[in-house]
C-alpha atoms as a PDB file:
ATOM      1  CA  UNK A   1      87.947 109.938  92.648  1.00  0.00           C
ATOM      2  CA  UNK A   2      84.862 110.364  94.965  1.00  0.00           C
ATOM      3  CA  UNK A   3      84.592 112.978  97.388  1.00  0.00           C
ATOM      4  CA  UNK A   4      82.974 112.966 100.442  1.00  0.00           C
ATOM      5  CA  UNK A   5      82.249 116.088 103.216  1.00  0.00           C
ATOM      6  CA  UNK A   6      84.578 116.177 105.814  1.00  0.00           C
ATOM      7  CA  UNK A   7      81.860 116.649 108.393  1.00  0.00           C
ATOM      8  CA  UNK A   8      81.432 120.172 110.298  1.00  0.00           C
ATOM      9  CA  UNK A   9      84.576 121.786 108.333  1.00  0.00           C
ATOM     10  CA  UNK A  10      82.998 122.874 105.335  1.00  0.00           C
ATOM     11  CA  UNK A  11      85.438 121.101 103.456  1.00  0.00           C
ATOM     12  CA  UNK A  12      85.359 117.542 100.695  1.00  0.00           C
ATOM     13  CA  UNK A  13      87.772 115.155 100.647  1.00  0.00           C
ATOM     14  CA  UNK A  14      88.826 112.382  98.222  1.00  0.00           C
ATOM     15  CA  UNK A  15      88.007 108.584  99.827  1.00  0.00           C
ATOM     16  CA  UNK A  16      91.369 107.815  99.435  1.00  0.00           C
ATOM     17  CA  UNK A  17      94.155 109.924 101.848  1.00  0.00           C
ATOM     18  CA  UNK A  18      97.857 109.614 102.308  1.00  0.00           C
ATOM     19  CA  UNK A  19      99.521 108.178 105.662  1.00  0.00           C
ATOM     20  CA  UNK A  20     102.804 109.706 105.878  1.00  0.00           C
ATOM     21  CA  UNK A  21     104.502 106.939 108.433  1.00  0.00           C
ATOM     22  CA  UNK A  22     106.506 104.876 105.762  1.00  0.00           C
ATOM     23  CA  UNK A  23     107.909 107.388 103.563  1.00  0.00           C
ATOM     24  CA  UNK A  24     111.266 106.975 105.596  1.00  0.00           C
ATOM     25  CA  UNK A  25     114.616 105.331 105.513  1.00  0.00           C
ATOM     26  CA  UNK A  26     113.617 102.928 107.823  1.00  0.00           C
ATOM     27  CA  UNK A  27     110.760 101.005 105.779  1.00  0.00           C
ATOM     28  CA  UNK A  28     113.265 101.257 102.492  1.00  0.00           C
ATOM     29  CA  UNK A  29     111.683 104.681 101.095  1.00  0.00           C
ATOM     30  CA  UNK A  30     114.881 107.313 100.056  1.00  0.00           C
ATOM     31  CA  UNK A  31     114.245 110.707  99.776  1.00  0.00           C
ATOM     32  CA  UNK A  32     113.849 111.259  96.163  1.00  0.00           C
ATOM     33  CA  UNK A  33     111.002 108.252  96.463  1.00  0.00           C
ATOM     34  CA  UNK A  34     108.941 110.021  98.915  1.00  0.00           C
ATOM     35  CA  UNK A  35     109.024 112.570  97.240  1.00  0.00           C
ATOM     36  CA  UNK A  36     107.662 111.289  94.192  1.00  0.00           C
ATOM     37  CA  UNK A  37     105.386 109.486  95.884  1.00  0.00           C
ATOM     38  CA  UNK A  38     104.129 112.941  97.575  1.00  0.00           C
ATOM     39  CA  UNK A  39     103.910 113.975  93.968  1.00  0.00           C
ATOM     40  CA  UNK A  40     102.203 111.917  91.727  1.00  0.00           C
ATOM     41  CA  UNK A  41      99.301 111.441  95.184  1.00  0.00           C
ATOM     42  CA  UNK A  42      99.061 115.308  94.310  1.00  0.00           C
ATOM     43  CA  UNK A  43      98.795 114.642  89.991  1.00  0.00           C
ATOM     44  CA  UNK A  44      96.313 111.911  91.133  1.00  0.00           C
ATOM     45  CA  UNK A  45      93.925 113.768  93.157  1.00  0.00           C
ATOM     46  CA  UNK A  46      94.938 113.022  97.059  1.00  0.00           C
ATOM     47  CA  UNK A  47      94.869 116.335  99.138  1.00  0.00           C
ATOM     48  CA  UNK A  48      94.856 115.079 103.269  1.00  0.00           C
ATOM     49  CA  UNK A  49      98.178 113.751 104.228  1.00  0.00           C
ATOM     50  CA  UNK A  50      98.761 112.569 107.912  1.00  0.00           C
ATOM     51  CA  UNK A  51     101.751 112.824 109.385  1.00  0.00           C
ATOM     52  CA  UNK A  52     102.851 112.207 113.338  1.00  0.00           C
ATOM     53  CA  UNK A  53     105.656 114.515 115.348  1.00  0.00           C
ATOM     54  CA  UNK A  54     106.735 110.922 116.631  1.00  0.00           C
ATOM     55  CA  UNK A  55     107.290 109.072 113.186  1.00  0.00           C
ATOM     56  CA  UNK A  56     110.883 108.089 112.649  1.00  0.00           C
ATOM     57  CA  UNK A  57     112.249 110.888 114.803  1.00  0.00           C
ATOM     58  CA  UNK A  58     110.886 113.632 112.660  1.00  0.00           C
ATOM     59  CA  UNK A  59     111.480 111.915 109.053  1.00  0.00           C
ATOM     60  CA  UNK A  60     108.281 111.176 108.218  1.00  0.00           C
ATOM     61  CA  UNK A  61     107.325 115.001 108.883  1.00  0.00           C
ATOM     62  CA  UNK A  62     110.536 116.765 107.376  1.00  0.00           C
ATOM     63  CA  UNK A  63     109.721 114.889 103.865  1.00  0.00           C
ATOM     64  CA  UNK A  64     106.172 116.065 103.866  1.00  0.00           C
ATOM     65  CA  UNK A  65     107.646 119.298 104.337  1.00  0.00           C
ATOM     66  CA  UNK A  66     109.682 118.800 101.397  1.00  0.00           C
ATOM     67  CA  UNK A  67     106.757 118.642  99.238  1.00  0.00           C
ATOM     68  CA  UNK A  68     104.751 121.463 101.572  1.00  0.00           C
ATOM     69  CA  UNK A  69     107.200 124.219 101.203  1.00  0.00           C
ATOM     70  CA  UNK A  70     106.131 124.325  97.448  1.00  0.00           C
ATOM     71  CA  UNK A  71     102.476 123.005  97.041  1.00  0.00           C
ATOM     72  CA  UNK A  72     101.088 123.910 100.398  1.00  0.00           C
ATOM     73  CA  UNK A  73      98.030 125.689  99.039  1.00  0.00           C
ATOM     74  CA  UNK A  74      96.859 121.991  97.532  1.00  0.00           C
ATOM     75  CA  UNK A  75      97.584 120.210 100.635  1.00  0.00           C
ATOM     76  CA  UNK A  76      95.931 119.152 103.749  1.00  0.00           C
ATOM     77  CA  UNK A  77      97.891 118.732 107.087  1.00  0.00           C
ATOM     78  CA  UNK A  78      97.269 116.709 109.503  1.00  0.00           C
ATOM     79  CA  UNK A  79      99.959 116.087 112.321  1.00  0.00           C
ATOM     80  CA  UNK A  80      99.780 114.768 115.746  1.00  0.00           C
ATOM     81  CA  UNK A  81     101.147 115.442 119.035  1.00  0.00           C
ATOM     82  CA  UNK A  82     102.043 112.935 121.547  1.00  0.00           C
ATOM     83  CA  UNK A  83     103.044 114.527 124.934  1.00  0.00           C
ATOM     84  CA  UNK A  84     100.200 114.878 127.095  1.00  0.00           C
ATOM     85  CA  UNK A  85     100.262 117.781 128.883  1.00  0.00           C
ATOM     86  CA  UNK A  86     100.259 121.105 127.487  1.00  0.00           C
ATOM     87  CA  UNK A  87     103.921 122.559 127.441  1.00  0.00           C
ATOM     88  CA  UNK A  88     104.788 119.431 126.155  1.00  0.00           C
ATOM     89  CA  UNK A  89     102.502 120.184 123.471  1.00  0.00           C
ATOM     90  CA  UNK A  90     103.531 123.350 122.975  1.00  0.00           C
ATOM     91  CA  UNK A  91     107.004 122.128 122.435  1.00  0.00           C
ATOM     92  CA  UNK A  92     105.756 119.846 119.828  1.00  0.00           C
ATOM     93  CA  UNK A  93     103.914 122.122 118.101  1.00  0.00           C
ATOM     94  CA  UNK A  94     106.881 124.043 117.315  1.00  0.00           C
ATOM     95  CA  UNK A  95     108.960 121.326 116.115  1.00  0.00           C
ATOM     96  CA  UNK A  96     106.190 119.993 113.710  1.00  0.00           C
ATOM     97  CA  UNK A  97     105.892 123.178 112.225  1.00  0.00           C
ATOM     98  CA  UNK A  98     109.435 123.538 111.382  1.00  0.00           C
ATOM     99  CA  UNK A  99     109.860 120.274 109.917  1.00  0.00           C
ATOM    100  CA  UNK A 100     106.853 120.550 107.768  1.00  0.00           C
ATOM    101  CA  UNK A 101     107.686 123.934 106.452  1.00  0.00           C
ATOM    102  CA  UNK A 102     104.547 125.409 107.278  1.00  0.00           C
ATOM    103  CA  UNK A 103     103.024 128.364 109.361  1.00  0.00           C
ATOM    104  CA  UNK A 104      99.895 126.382 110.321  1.00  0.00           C
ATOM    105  CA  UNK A 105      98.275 123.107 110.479  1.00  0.00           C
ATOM    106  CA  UNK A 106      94.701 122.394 108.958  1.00  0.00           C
ATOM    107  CA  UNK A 107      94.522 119.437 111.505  1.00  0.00           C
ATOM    108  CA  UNK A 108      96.620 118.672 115.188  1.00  0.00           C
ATOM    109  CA  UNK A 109      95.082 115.698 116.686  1.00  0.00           C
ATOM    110  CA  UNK A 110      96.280 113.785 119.910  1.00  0.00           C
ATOM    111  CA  UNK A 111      98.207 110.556 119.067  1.00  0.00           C
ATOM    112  CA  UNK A 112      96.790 107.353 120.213  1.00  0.00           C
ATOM    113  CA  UNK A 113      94.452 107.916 122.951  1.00  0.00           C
ATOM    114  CA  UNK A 114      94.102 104.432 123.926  1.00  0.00           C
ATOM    115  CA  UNK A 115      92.397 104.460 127.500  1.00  0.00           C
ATOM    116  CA  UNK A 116      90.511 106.767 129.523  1.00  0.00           C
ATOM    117  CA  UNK A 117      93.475 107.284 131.882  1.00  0.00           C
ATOM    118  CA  UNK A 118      95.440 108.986 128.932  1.00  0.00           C
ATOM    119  CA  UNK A 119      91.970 110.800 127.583  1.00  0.00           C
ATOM    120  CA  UNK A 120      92.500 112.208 131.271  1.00  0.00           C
ATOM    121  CA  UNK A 121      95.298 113.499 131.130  1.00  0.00           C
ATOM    122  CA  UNK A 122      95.021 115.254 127.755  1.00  0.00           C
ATOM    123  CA  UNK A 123      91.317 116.861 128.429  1.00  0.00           C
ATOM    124  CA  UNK A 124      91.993 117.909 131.542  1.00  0.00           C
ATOM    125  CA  UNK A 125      93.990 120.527 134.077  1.00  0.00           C
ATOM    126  CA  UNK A 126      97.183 121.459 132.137  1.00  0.00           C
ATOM    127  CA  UNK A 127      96.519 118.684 129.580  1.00  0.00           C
ATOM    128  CA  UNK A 128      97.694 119.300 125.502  1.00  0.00           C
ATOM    129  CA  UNK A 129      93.858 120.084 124.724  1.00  0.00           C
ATOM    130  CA  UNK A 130      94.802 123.929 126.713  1.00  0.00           C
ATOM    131  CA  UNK A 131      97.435 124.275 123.684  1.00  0.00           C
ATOM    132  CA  UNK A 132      95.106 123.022 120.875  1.00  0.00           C
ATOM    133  CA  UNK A 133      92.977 125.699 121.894  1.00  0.00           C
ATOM    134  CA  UNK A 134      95.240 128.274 122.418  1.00  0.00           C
ATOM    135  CA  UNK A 135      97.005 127.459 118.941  1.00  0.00           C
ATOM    136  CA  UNK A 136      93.394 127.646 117.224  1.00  0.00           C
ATOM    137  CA  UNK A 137      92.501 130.378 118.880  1.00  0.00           C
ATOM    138  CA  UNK A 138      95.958 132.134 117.182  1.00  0.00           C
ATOM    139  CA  UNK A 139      95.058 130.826 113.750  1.00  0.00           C
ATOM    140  CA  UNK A 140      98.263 128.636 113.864  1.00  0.00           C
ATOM    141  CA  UNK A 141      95.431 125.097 113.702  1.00  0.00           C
ATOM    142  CA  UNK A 142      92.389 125.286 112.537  1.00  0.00           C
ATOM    143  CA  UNK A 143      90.781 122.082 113.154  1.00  0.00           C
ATOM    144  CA  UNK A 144      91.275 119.899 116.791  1.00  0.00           C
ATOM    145  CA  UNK A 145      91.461 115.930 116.338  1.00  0.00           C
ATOM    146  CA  UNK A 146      92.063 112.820 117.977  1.00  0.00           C
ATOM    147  CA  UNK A 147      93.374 109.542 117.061  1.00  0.00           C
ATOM    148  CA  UNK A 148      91.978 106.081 118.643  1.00  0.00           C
ATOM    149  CA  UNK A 149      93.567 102.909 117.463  1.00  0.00           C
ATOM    150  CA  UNK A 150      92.104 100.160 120.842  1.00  0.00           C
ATOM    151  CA  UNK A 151      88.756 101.385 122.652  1.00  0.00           C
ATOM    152  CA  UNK A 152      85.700 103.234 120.965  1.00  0.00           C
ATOM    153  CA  UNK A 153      84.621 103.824 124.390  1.00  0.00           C
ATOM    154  CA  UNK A 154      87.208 106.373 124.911  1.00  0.00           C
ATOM    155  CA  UNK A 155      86.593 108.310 121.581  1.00  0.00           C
ATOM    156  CA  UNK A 156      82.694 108.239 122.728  1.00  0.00           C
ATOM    157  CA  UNK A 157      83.704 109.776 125.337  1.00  0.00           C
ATOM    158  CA  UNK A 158      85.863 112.425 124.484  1.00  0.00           C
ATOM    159  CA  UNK A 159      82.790 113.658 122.735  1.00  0.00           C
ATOM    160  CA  UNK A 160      81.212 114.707 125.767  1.00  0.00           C
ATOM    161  CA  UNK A 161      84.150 116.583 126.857  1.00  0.00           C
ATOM    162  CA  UNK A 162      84.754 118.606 123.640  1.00  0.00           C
ATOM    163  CA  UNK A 163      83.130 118.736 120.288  1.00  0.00           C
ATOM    164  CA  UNK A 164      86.296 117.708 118.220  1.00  0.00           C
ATOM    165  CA  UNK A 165      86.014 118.468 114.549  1.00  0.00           C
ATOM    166  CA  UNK A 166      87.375 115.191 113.180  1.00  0.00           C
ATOM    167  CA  UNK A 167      88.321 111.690 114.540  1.00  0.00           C
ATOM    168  CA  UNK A 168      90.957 109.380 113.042  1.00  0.00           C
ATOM    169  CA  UNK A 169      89.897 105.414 113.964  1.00  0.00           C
ATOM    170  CA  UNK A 170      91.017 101.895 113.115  1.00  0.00           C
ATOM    171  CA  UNK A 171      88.451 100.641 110.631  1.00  0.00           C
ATOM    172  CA  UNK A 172      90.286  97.233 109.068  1.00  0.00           C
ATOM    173  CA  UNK A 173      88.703  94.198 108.544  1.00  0.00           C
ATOM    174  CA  UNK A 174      90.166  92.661 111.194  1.00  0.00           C
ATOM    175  CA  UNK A 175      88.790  95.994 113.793  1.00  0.00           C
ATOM    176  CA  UNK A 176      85.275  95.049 112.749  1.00  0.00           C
ATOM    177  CA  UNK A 177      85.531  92.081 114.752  1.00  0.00           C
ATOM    178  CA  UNK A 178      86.965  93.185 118.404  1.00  0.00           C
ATOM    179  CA  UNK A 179      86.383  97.361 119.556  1.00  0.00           C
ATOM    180  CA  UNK A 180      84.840  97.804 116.751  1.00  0.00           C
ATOM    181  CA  UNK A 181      84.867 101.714 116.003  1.00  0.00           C
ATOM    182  CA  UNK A 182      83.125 100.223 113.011  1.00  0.00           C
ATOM    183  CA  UNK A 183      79.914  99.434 114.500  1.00  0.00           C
ATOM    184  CA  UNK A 184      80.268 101.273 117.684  1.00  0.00           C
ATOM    185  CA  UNK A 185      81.958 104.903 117.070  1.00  0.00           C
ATOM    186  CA  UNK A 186      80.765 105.676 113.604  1.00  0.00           C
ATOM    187  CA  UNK A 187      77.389 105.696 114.283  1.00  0.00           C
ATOM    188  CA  UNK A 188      77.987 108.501 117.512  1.00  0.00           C
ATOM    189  CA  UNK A 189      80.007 110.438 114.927  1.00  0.00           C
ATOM    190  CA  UNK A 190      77.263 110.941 112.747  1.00  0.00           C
ATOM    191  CA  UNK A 191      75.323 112.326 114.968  1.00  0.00           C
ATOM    192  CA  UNK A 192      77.521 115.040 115.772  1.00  0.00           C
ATOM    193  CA  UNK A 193      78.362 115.709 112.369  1.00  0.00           C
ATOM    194  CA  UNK A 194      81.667 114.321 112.836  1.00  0.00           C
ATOM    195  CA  UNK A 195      84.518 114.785 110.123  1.00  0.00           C
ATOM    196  CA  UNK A 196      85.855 110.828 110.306  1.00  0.00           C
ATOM    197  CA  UNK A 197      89.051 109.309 108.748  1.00  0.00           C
ATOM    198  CA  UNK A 198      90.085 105.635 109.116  1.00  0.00           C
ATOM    199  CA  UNK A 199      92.999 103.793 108.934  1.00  0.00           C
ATOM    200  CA  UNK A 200      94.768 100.457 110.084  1.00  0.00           C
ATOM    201  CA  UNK A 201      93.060  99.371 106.343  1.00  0.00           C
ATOM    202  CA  UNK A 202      95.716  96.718 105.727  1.00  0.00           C
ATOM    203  CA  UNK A 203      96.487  95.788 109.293  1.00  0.00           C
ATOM    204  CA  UNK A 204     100.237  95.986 109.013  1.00  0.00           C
ATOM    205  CA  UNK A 205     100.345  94.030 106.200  1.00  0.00           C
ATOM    206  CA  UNK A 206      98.098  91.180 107.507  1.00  0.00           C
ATOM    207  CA  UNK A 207      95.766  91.620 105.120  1.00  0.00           C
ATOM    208  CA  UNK A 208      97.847  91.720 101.966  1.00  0.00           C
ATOM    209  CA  UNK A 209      96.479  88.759 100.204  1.00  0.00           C
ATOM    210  CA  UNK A 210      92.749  90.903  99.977  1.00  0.00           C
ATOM    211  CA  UNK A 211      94.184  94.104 100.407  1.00  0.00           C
ATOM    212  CA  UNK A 212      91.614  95.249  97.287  1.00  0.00           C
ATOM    213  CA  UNK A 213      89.139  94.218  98.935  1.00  0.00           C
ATOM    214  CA  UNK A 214      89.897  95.116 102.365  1.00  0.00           C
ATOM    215  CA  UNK A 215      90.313  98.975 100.735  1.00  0.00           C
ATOM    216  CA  UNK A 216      86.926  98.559  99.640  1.00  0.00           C
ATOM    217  CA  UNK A 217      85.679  97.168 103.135  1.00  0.00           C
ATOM    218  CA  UNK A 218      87.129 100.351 104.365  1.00  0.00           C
ATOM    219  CA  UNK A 219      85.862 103.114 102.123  1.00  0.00           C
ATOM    220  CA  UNK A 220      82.890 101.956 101.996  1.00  0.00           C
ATOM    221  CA  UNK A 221      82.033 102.534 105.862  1.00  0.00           C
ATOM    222  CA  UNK A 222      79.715 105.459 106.414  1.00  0.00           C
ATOM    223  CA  UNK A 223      83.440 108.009 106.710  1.00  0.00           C
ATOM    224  CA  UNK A 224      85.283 110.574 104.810  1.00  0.00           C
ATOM    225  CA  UNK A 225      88.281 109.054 103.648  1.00  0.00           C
ATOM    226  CA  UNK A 226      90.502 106.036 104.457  1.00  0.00           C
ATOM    227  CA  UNK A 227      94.761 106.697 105.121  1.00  0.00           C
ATOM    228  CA  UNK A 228      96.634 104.321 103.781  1.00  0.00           C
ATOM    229  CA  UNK A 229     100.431 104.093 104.258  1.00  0.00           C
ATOM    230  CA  UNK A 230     102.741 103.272 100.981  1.00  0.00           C
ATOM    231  CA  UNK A 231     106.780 102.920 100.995  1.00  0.00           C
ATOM    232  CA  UNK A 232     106.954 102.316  96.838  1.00  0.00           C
ATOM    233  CA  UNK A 233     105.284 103.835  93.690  1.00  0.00           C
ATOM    234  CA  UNK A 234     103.770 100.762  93.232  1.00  0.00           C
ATOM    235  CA  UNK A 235     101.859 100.298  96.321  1.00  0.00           C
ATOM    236  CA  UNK A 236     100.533 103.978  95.460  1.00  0.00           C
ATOM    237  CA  UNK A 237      99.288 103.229  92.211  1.00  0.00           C
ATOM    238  CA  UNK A 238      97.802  99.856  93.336  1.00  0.00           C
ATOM    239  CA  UNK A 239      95.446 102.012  95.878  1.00  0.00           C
ATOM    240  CA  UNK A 240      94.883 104.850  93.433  1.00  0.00           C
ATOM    241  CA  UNK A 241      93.498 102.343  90.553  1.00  0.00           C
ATOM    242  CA  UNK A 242      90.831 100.435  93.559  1.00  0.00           C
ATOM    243  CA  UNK A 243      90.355 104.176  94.746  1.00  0.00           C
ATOM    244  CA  UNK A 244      89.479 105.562  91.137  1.00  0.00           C
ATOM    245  CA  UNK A 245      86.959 103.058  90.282  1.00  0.00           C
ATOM    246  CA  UNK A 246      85.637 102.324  93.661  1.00  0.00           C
ATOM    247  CA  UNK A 247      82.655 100.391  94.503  1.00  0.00           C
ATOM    248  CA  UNK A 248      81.333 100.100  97.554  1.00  0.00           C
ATOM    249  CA  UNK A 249      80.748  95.444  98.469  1.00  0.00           C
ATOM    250  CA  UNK A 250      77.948  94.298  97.790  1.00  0.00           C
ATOM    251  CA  UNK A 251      76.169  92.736 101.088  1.00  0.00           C
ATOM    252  CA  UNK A 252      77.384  88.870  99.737  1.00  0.00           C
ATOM    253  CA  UNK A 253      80.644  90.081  99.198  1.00  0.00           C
ATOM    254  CA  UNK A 254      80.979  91.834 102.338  1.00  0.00           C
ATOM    255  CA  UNK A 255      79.538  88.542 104.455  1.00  0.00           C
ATOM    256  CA  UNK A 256      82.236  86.483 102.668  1.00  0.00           C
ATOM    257  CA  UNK A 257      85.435  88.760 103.093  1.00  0.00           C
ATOM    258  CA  UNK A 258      84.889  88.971 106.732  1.00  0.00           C
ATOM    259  CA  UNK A 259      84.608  85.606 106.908  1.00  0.00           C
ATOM    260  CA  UNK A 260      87.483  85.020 105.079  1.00  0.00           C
ATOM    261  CA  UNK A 261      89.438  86.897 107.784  1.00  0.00           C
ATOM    262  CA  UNK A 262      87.890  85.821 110.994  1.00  0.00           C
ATOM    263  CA  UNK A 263      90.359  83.612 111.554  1.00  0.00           C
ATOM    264  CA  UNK A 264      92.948  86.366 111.563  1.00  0.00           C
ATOM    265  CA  UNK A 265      91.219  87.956 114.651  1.00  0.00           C
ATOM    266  CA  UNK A 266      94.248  88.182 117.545  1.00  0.00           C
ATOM    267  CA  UNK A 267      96.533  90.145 119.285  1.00  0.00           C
ATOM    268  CA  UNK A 268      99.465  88.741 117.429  1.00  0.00           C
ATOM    269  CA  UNK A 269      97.643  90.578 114.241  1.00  0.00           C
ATOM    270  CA  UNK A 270      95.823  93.421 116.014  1.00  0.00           C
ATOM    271  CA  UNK A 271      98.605  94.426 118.097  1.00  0.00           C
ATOM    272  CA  UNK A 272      97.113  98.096 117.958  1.00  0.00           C
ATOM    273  CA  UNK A 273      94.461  96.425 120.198  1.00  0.00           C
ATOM    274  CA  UNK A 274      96.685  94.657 122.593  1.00  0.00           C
ATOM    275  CA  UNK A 275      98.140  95.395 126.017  1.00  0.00           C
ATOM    276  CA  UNK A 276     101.297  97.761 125.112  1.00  0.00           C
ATOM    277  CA  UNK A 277     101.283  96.703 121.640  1.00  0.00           C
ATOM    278  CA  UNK A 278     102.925  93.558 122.170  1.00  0.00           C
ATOM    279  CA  UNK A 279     100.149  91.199 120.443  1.00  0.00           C
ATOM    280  CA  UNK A 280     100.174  88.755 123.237  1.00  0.00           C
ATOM    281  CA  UNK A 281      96.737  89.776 124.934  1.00  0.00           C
ATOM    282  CA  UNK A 282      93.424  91.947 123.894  1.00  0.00           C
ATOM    283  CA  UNK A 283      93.852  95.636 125.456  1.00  0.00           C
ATOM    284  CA  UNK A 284      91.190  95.516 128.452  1.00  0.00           C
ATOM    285  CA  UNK A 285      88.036  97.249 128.367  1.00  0.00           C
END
């Protein structure tokens, strides 16, 4: 599989990366299937799994753990708190690392920073960025991240507050059409060397019928690697084979798939980009 650097960390990554979120009872996946799953994305050359603290009260987290307790050393962390301020944080921090089975994280970003208001209250007085730091600062993370799913804007921004080391950004076909992080945030991370992971690649399914292609869309964006989230074996291996022989669209293709899609482009399907995530109107500006 290709590898690509992970921006200012020093470190490469595979173009193809694991989202934790459906590995749980809830979307059909037992135990002994995520598991495997966890596995055979080791065998097959996938190192950065993402995880949240908020996923299926802790499920999603406590399987990756599973896995972590015996092949830490080949895996990459990434988790992601979602209280605010910074005891809140704190708190969080804690229960992550118990669930995963681990004495550190390699990445804790802040989940879904949607707005400005909530960029607030995270960067500033008594916000969770005072426990990022203080948790780097004791070796228990080593890199500090942020996750934007609605507004570019607000990732722009946070850029001028603190030199994050990575970003994790909606990049589907469907994003390159409204708050596109796509043509508005990658270019910003670049400049600042920025270690960038996307995700949303399938759009909740939506995109199912060209989900090769739309994999392909997404790798092939100037980032490090792409998340995607799997419930069976199958949907693993699918990903894997357009993963290990990737190539990137060529310009004609590229035209045509996002025309293809265009009519796709609402709330309804881009809920991540809607008020509340309801899908029934676009997330203001």
């Amino acid at each position: 599989m290709e590898t690509r650097p992970f921006g200012r960390t020093g470190e490469m990554m595979p173009i193809l990366s694991l989202g934790c979120q459906r590995l749980v009872d809830e979307e059909g996946c037992s135990e002994a299937q995520a598991i495997e799953i966890l596995h055979t994305a080791l065998e097959r050359g996938i190192r950065y799994f993402d995880t949240a603290w908020v996923y299926s009260a802790g499920q999603s987290e406590s399987r990756l753990g599973m896995v972590a307790r015996e092949r830490r050393d080949e895996m990459w962390i990434a988790t992601k708190l979602f209280d605010p301020t910074a005891e809140g944080a704190k708190r969080q921090l804690e229960t992550s690392l118990k669930r995963l089975q681990t004495d550190h994280l390699d990445e804790w970003r802040m989940h879904d920073v949607h707005s400005f208001e909530r960029l607030d209250a995270m960067t500033g007085p008594g916000g969770a960025l005072e426990t990022m730091l203080a948790a780097r600062e004791q070796g228990i993370v080593r890199n500090i991240s942020m996750s934007g799913h609605t507004n570019p804007q607000v990732q722009i921004e946070a850029l001028k507050r603190y030199p994050f080391d990575t970003m994790l950004v909606a990049v589907s076909l469907l994003d390159h059409f409204v708050y596109s992080h796509a043509e508005e945030f990658l270019p910003v991370a670049a400049e600042h060397q920025l270690g960038v992971v996307g995700m949303k690649v399938f759009a909740y399914n939506r995109l199912t019928e060209v989900a090769g292609d739309a994999l392909r869309y997404s790798m092939g964006l100037p980032l490090t690697t792409v998340i995607v989230g799997c419930s069976t074996m199958e949907q693993l291996l699918f990903d894997l084979d357009v993963a290990e022989h990737f190539e990137p669209l060529r310009t004609p293709e590229r035209q045509a798939l996002l025309q293809s899609v265009m009519h796709m482009v609402s709330p309804e399907n881009m809920p991540w980009k809607s008020v509340g995530w309801q899908g029934k109107e676009w997330s203001p500006r």
